[in-house]
Structures are given as C-alpha cells and as structure tokens.
PDB file of N, CA and C in Angstrom:
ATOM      1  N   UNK A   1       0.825  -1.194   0.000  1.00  0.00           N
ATOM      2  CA  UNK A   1       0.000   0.000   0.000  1.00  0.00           C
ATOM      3  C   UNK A   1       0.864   1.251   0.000  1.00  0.00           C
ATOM      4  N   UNK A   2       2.012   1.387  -0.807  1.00  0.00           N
ATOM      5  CA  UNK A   2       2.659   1.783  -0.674  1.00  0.00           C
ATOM      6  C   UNK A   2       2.275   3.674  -1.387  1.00  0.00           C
ATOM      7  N   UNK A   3       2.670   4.283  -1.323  1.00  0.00           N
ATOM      8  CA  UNK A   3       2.071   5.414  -2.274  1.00  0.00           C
ATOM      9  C   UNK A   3       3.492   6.317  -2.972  1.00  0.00           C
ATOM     10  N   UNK A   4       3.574   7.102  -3.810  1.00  0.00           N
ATOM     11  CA  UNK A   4       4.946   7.780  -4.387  1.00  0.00           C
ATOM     12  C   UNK A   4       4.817   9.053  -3.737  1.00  0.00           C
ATOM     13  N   UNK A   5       5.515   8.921  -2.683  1.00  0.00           N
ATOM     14  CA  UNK A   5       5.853  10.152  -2.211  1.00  0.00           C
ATOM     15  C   UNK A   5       7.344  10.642  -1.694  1.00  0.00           C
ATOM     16  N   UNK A   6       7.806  10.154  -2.952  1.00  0.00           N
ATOM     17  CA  UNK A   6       8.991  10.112  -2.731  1.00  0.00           C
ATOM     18  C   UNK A   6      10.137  10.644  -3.803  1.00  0.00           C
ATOM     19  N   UNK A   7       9.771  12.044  -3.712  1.00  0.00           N
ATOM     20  CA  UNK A   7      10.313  13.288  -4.285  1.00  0.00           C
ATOM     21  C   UNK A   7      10.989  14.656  -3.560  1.00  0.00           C
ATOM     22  N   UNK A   8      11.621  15.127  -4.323  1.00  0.00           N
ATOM     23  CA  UNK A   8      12.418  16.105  -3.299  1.00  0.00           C
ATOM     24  C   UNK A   8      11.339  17.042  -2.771  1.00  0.00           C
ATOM     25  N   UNK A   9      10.126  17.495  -3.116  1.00  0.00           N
ATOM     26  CA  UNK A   9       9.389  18.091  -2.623  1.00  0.00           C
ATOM     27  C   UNK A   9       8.959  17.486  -0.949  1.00  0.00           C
ATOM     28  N   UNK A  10       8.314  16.467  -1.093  1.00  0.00           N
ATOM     29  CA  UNK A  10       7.876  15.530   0.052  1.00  0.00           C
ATOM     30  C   UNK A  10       9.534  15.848   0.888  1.00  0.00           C
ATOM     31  N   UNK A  11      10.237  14.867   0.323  1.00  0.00           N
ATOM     32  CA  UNK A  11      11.713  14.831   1.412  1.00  0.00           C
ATOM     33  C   UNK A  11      11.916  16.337   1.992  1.00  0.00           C
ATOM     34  N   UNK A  12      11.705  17.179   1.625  1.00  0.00           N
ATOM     35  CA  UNK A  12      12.342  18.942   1.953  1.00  0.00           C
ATOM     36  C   UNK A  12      10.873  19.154   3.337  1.00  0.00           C
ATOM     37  N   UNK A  13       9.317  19.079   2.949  1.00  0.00           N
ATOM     38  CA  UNK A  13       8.597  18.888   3.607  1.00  0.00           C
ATOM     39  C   UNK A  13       8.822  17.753   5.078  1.00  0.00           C
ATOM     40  N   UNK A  14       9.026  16.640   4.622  1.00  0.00           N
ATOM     41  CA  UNK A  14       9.548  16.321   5.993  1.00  0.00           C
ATOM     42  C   UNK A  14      10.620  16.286   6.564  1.00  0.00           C
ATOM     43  N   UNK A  15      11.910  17.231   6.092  1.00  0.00           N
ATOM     44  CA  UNK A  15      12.951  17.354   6.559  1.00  0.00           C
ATOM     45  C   UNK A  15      12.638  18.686   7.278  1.00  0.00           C
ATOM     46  N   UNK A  16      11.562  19.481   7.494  1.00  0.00           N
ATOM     47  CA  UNK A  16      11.318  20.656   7.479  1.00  0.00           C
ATOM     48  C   UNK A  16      10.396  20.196   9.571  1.00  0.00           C
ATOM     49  N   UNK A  17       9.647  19.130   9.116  1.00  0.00           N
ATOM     50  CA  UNK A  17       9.087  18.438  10.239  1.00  0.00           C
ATOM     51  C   UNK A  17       9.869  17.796  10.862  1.00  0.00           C
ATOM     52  N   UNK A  18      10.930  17.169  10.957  1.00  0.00           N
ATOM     53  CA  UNK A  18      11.651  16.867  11.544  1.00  0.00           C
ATOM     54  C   UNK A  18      12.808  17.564  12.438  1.00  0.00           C
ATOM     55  N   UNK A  19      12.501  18.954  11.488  1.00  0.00           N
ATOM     56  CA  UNK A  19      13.531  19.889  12.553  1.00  0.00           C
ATOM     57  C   UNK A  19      13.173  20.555  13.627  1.00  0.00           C
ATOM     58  N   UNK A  20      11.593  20.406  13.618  1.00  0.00           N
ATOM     59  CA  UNK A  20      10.571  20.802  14.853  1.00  0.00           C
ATOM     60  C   UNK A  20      11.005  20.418  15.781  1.00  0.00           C
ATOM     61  N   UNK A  21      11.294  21.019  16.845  1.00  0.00           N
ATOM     62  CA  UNK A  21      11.720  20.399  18.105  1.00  0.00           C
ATOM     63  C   UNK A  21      10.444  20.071  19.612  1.00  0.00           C
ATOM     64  N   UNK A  22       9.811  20.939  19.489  1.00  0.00           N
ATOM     65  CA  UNK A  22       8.619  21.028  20.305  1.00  0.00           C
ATOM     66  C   UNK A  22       7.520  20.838  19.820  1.00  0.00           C
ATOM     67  N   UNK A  23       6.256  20.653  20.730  1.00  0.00           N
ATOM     68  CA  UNK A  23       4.827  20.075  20.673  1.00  0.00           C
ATOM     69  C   UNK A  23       4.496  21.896  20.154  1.00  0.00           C
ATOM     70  N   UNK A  24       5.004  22.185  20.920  1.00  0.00           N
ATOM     71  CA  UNK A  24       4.855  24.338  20.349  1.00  0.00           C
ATOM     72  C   UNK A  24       4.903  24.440  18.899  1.00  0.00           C
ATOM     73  N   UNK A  25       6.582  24.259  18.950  1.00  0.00           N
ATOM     74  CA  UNK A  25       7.063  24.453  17.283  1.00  0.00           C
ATOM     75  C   UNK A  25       6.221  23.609  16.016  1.00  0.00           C
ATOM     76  N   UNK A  26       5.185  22.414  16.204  1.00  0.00           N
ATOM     77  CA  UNK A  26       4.964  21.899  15.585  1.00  0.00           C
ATOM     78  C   UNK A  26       3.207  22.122  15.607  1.00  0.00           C
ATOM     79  N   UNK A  27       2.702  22.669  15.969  1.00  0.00           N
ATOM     80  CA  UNK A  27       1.769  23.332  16.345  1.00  0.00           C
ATOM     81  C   UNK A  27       1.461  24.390  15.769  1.00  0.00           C
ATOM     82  N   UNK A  28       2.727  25.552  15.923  1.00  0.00           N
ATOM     83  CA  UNK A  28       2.516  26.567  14.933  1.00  0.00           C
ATOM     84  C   UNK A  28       2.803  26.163  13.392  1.00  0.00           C
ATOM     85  N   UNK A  29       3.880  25.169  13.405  1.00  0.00           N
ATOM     86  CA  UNK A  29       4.011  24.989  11.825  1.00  0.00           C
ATOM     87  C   UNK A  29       2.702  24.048  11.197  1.00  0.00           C
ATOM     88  N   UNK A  30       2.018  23.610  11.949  1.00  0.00           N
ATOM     89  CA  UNK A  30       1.185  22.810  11.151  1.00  0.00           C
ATOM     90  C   UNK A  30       0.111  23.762  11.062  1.00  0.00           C
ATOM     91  N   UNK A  31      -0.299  25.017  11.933  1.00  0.00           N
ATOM     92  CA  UNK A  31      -1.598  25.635  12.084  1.00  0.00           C
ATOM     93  C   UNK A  31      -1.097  26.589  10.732  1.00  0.00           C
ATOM     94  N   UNK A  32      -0.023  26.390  10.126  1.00  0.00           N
ATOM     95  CA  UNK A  32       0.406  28.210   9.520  1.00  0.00           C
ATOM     96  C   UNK A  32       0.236  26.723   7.897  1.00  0.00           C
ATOM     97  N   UNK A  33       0.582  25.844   8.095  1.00  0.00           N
ATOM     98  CA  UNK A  33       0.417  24.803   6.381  1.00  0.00           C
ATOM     99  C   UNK A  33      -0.522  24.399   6.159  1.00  0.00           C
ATOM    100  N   UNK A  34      -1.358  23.744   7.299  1.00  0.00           N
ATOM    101  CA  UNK A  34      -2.792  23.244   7.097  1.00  0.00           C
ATOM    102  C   UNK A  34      -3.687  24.356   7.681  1.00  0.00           C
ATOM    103  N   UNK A  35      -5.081  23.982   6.828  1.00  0.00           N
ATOM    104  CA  UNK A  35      -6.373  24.528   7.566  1.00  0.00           C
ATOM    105  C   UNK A  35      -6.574  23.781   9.025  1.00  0.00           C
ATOM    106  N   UNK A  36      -7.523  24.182   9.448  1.00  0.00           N
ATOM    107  CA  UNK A  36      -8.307  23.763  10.986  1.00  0.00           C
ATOM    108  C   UNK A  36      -8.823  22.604  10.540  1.00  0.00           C
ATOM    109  N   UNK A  37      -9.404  22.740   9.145  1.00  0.00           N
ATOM    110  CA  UNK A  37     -10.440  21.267   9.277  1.00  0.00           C
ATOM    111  C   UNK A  37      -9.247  20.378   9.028  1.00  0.00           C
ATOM    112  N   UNK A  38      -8.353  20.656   8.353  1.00  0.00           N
ATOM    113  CA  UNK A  38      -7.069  19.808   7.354  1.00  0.00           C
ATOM    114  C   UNK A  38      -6.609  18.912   8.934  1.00  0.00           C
ATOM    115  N   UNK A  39      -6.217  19.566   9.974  1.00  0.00           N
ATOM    116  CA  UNK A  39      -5.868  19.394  11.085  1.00  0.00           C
ATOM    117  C   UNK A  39      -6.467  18.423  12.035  1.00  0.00           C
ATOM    118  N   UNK A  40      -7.615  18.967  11.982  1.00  0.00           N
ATOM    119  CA  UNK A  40      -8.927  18.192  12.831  1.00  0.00           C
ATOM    120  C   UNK A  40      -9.141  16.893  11.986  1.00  0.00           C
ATOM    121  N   UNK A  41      -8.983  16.484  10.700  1.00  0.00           N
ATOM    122  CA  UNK A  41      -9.026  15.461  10.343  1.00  0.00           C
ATOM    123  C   UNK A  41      -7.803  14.613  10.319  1.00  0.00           C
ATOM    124  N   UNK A  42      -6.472  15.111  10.310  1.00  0.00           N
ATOM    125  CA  UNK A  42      -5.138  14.339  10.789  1.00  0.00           C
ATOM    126  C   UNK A  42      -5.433  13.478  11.830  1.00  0.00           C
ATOM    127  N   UNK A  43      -6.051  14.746  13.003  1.00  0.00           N
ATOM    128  CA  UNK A  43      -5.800  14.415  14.876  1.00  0.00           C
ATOM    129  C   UNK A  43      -6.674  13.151  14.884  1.00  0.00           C
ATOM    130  N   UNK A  44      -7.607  13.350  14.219  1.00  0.00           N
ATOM    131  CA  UNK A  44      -8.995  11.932  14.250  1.00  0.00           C
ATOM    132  C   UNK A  44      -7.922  10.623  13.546  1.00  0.00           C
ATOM    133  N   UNK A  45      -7.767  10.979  12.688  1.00  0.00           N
ATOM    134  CA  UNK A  45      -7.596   9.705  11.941  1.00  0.00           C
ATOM    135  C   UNK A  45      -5.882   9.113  12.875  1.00  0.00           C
ATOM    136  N   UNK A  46      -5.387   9.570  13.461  1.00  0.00           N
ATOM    137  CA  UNK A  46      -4.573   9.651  14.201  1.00  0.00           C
ATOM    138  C   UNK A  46      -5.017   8.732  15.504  1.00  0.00           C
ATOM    139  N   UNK A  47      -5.914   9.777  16.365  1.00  0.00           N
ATOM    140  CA  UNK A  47      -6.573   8.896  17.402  1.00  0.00           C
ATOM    141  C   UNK A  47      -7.258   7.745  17.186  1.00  0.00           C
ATOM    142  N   UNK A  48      -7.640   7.680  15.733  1.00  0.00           N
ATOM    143  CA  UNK A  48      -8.212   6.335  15.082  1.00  0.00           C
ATOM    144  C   UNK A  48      -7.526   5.153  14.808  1.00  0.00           C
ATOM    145  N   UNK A  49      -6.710   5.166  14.704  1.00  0.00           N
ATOM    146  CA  UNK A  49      -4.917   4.322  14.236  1.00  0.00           C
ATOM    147  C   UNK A  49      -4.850   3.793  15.887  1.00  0.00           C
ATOM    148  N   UNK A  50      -4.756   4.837  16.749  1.00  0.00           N
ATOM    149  CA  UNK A  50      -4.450   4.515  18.357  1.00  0.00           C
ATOM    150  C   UNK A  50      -5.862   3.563  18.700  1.00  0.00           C
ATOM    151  N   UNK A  51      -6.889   3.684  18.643  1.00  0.00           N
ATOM    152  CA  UNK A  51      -7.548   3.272  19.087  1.00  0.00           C
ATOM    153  C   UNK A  51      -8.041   2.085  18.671  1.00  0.00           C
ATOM    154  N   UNK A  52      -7.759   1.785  17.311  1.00  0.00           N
ATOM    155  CA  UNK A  52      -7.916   0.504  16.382  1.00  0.00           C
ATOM    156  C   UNK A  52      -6.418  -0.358  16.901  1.00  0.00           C
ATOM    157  N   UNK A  53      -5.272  -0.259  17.122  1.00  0.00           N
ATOM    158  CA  UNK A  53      -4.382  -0.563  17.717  1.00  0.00           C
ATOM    159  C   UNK A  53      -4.730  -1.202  19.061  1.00  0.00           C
ATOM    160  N   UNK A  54      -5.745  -0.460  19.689  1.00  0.00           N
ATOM    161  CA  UNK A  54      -5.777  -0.677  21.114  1.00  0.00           C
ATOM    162  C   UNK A  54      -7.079  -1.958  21.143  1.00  0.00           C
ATOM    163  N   UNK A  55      -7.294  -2.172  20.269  1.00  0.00           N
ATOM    164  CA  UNK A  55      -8.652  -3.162  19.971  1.00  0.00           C
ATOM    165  C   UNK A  55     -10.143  -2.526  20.139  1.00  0.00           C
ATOM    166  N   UNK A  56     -10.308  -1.162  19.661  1.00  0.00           N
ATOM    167  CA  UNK A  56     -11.688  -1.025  19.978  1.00  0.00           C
ATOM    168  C   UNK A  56     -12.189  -1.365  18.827  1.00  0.00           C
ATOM    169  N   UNK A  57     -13.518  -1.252  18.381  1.00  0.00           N
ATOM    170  CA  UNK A  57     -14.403  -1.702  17.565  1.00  0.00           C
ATOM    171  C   UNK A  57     -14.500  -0.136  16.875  1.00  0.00           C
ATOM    172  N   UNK A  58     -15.221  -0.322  15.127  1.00  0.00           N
ATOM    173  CA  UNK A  58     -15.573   0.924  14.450  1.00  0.00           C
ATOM    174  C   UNK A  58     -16.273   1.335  14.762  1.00  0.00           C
ATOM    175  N   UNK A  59     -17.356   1.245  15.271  1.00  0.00           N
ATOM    176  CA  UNK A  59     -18.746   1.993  15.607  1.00  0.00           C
ATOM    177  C   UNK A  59     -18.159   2.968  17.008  1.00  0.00           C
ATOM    178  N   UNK A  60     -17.258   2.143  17.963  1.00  0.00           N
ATOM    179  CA  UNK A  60     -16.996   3.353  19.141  1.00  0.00           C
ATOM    180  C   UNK A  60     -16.045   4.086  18.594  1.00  0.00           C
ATOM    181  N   UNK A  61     -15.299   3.967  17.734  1.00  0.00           N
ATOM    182  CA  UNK A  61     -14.223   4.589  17.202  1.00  0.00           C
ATOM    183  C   UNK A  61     -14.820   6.197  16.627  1.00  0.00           C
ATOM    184  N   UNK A  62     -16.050   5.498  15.962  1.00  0.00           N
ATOM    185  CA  UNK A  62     -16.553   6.653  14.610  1.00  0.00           C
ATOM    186  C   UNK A  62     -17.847   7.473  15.761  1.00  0.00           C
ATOM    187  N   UNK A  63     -17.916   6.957  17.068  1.00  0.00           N
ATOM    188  CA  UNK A  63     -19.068   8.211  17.994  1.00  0.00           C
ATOM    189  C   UNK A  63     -17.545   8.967  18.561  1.00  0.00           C
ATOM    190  N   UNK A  64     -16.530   8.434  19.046  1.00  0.00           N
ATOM    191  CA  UNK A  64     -15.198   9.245  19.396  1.00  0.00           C
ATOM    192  C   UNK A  64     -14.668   9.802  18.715  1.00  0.00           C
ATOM    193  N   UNK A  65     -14.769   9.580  17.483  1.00  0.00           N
ATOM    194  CA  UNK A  65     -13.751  10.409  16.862  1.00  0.00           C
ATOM    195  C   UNK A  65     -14.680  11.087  15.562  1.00  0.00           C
ATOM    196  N   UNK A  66     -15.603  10.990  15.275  1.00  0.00           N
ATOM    197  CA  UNK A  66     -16.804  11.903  13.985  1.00  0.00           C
ATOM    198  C   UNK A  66     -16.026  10.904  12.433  1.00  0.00           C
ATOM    199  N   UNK A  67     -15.380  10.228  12.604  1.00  0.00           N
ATOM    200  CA  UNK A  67     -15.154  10.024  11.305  1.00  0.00           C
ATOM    201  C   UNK A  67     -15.938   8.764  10.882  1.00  0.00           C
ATOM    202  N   UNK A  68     -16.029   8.837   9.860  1.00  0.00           N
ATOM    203  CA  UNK A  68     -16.875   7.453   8.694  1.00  0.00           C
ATOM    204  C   UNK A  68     -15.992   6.449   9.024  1.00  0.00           C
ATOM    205  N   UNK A  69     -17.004   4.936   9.132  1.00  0.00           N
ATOM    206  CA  UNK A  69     -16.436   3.809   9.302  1.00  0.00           C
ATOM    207  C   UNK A  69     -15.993   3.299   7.803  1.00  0.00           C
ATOM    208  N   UNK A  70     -15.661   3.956   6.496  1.00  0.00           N
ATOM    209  CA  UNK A  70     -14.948   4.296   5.358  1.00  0.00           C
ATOM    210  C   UNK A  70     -13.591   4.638   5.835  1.00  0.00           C
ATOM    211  N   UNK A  71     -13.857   5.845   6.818  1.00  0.00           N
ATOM    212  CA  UNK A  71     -12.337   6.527   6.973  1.00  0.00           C
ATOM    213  C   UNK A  71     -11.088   5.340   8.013  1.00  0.00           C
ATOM    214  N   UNK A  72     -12.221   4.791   9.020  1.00  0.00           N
ATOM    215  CA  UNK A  72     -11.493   3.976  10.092  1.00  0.00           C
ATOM    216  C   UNK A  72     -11.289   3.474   9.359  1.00  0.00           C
ATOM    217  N   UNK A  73     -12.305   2.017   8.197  1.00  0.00           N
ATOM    218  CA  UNK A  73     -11.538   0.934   7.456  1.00  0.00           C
ATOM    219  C   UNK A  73     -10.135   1.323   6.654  1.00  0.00           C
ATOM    220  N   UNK A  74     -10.147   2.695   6.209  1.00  0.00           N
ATOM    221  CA  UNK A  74      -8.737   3.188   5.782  1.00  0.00           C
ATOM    222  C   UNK A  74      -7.494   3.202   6.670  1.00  0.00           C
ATOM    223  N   UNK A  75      -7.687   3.779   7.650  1.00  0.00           N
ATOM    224  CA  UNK A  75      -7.098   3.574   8.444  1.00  0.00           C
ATOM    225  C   UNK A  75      -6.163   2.314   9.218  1.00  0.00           C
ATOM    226  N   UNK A  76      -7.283   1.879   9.280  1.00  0.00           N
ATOM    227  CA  UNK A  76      -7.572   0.141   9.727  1.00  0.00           C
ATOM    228  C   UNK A  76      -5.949  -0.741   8.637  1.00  0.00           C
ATOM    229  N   UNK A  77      -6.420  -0.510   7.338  1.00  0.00           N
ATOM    230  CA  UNK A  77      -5.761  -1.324   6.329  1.00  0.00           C
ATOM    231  C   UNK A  77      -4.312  -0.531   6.291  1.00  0.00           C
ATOM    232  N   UNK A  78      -4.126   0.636   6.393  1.00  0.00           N
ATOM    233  CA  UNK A  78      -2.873   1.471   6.685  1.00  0.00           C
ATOM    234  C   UNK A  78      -2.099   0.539   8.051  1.00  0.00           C
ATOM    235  N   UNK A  79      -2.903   0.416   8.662  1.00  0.00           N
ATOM    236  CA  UNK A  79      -2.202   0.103  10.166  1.00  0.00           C
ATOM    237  C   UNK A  79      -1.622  -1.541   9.896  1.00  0.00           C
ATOM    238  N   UNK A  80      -2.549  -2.189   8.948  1.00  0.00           N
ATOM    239  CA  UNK A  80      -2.340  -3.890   8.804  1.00  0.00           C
ATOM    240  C   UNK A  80      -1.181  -4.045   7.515  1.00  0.00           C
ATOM    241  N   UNK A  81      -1.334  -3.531   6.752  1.00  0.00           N
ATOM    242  CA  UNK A  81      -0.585  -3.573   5.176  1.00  0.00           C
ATOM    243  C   UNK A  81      -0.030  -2.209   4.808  1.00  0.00           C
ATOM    244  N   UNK A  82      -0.239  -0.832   5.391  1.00  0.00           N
ATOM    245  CA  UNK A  82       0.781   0.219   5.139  1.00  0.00           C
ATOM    246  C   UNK A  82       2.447   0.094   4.900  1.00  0.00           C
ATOM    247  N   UNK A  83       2.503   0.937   5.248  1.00  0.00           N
ATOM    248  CA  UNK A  83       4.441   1.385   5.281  1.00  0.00           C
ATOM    249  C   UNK A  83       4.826   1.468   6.774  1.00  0.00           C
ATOM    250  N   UNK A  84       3.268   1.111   7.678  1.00  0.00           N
ATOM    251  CA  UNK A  84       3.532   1.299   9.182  1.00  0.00           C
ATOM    252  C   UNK A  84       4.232   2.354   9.572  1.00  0.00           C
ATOM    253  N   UNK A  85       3.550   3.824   9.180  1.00  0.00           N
ATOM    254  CA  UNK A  85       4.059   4.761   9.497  1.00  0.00           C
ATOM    255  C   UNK A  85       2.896   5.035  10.924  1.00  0.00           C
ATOM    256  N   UNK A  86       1.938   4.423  10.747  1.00  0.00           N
ATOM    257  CA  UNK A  86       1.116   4.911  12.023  1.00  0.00           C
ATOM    258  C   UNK A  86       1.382   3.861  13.222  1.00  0.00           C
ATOM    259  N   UNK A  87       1.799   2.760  12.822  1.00  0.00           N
ATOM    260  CA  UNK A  87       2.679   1.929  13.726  1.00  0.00           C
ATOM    261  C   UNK A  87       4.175   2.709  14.321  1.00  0.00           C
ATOM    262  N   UNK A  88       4.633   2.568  13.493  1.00  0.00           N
ATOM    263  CA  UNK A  88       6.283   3.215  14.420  1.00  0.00           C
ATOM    264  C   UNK A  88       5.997   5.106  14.864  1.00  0.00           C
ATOM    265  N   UNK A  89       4.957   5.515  14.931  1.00  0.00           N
ATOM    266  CA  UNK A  89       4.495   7.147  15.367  1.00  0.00           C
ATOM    267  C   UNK A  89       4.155   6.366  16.604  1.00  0.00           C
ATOM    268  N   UNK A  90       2.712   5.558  16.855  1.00  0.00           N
ATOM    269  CA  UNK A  90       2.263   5.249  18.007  1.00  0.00           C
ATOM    270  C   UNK A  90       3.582   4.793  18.745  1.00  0.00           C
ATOM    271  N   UNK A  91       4.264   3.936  18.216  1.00  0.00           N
ATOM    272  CA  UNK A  91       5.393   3.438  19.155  1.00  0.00           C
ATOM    273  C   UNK A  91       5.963   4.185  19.839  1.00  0.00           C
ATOM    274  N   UNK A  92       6.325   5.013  19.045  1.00  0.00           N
ATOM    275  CA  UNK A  92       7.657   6.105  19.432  1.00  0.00           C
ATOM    276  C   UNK A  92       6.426   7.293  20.622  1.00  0.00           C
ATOM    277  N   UNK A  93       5.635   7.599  20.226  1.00  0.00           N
ATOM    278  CA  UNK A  93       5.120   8.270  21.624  1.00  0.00           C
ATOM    279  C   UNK A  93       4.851   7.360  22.591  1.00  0.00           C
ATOM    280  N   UNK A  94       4.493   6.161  22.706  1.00  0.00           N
ATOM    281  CA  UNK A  94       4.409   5.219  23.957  1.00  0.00           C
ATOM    282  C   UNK A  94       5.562   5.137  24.426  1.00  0.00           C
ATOM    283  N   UNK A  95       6.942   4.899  23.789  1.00  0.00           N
ATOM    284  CA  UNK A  95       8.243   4.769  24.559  1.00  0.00           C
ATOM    285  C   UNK A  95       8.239   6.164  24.971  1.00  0.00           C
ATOM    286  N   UNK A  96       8.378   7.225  24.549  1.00  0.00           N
ATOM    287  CA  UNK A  96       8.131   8.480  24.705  1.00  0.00           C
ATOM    288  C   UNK A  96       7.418   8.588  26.289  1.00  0.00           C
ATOM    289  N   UNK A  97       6.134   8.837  26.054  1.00  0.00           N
ATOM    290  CA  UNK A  97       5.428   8.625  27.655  1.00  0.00           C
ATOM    291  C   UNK A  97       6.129   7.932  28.936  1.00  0.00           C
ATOM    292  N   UNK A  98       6.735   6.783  28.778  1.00  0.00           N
ATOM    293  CA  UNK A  98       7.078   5.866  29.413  1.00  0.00           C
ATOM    294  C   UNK A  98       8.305   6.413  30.246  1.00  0.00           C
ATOM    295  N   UNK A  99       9.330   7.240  28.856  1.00  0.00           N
ATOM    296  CA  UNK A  99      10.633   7.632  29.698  1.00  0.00           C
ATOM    297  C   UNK A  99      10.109   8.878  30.470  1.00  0.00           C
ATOM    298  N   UNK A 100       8.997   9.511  30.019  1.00  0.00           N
ATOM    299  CA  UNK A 100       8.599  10.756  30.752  1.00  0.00           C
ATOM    300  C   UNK A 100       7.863  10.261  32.475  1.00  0.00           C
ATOM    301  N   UNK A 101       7.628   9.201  32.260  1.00  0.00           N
ATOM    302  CA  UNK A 101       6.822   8.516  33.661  1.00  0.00           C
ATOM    303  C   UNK A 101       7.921   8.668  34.765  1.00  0.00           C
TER     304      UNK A 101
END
C-alpha cells in the first residue's frame, strides 16, 4: 500500500518536520500549512490508528472520533498492510510517555 511520495518536494517537507523540536514548534508549523479542518481530520484519523491498535471496535471509534467507518476501514488497512508509518508514530510516543513517567 505503498504510495509515491517520494520526491524532493515531500523529502524537503519532511525534513522541514523533523527539525521541529517542540509540541509548540509543531503546532505553529502545522496551524500556519494546514487549515483547521485539514488538522482536525489528521488528529482523528490519528486517534483512530491509536484506538484501532488498542482493539476497539468501528462503531466506538466513529461516535469518538466523527469520522466514517470508510475513513477507520482506511485507516484500519494502513495500520495492517501500510508502510507502518502509524505503527512506528504510536510506538515512538508510547516509549516516549514511558521515559517521561
């Protein structure tokens, strides 16, 4: 499920995210590139990845989070057959949390 995003445009874009250092710095850079809704639909489909991970079901997923059980099954198949980019994100903030405990 792989997709082509793999051009110097994309690479400069996330070399640009990667130099973010803070929950701040990345906050303002995403509020100043994306819209609100652009945003609000990342954070969902985001918490959707976490929560399909965590074993909930689509129907509680899609009253928690407003999105179509279309969008979770996307999601869903990203998380099983992706590039597991929403796999190694969740990871890395759970180890994350953990050293902060």
């Amino acid at each position: 499920m792989k997709n082509n995003v793999n051009d110097e445009n994309f690479d400069f874009l996330f070399k640009c995210i990667l130099s973010l250092q803070t929950v701040e710095d990345c906050r303002n850079f995403f509020e100043d590139l994306c819209t609100i809704s652009e945003l609000q639909e990342m954070s969902r489909r985001m918490k959707a990845a976490k929560m399909l991970n965590s074993g909930y079901v689509y129907s509680e997923i899609a009253v928690q989070t407003g999105l179509s059980t279309a969008t979770i099954s996307r999601v869903n198949r990203c998380l099983k057959y992706g590039s597991d980019g929403y796999i190694k994100a969740l990871e890395n903030v759970k180890k994350e949390e953990k050293r902060n405990k």
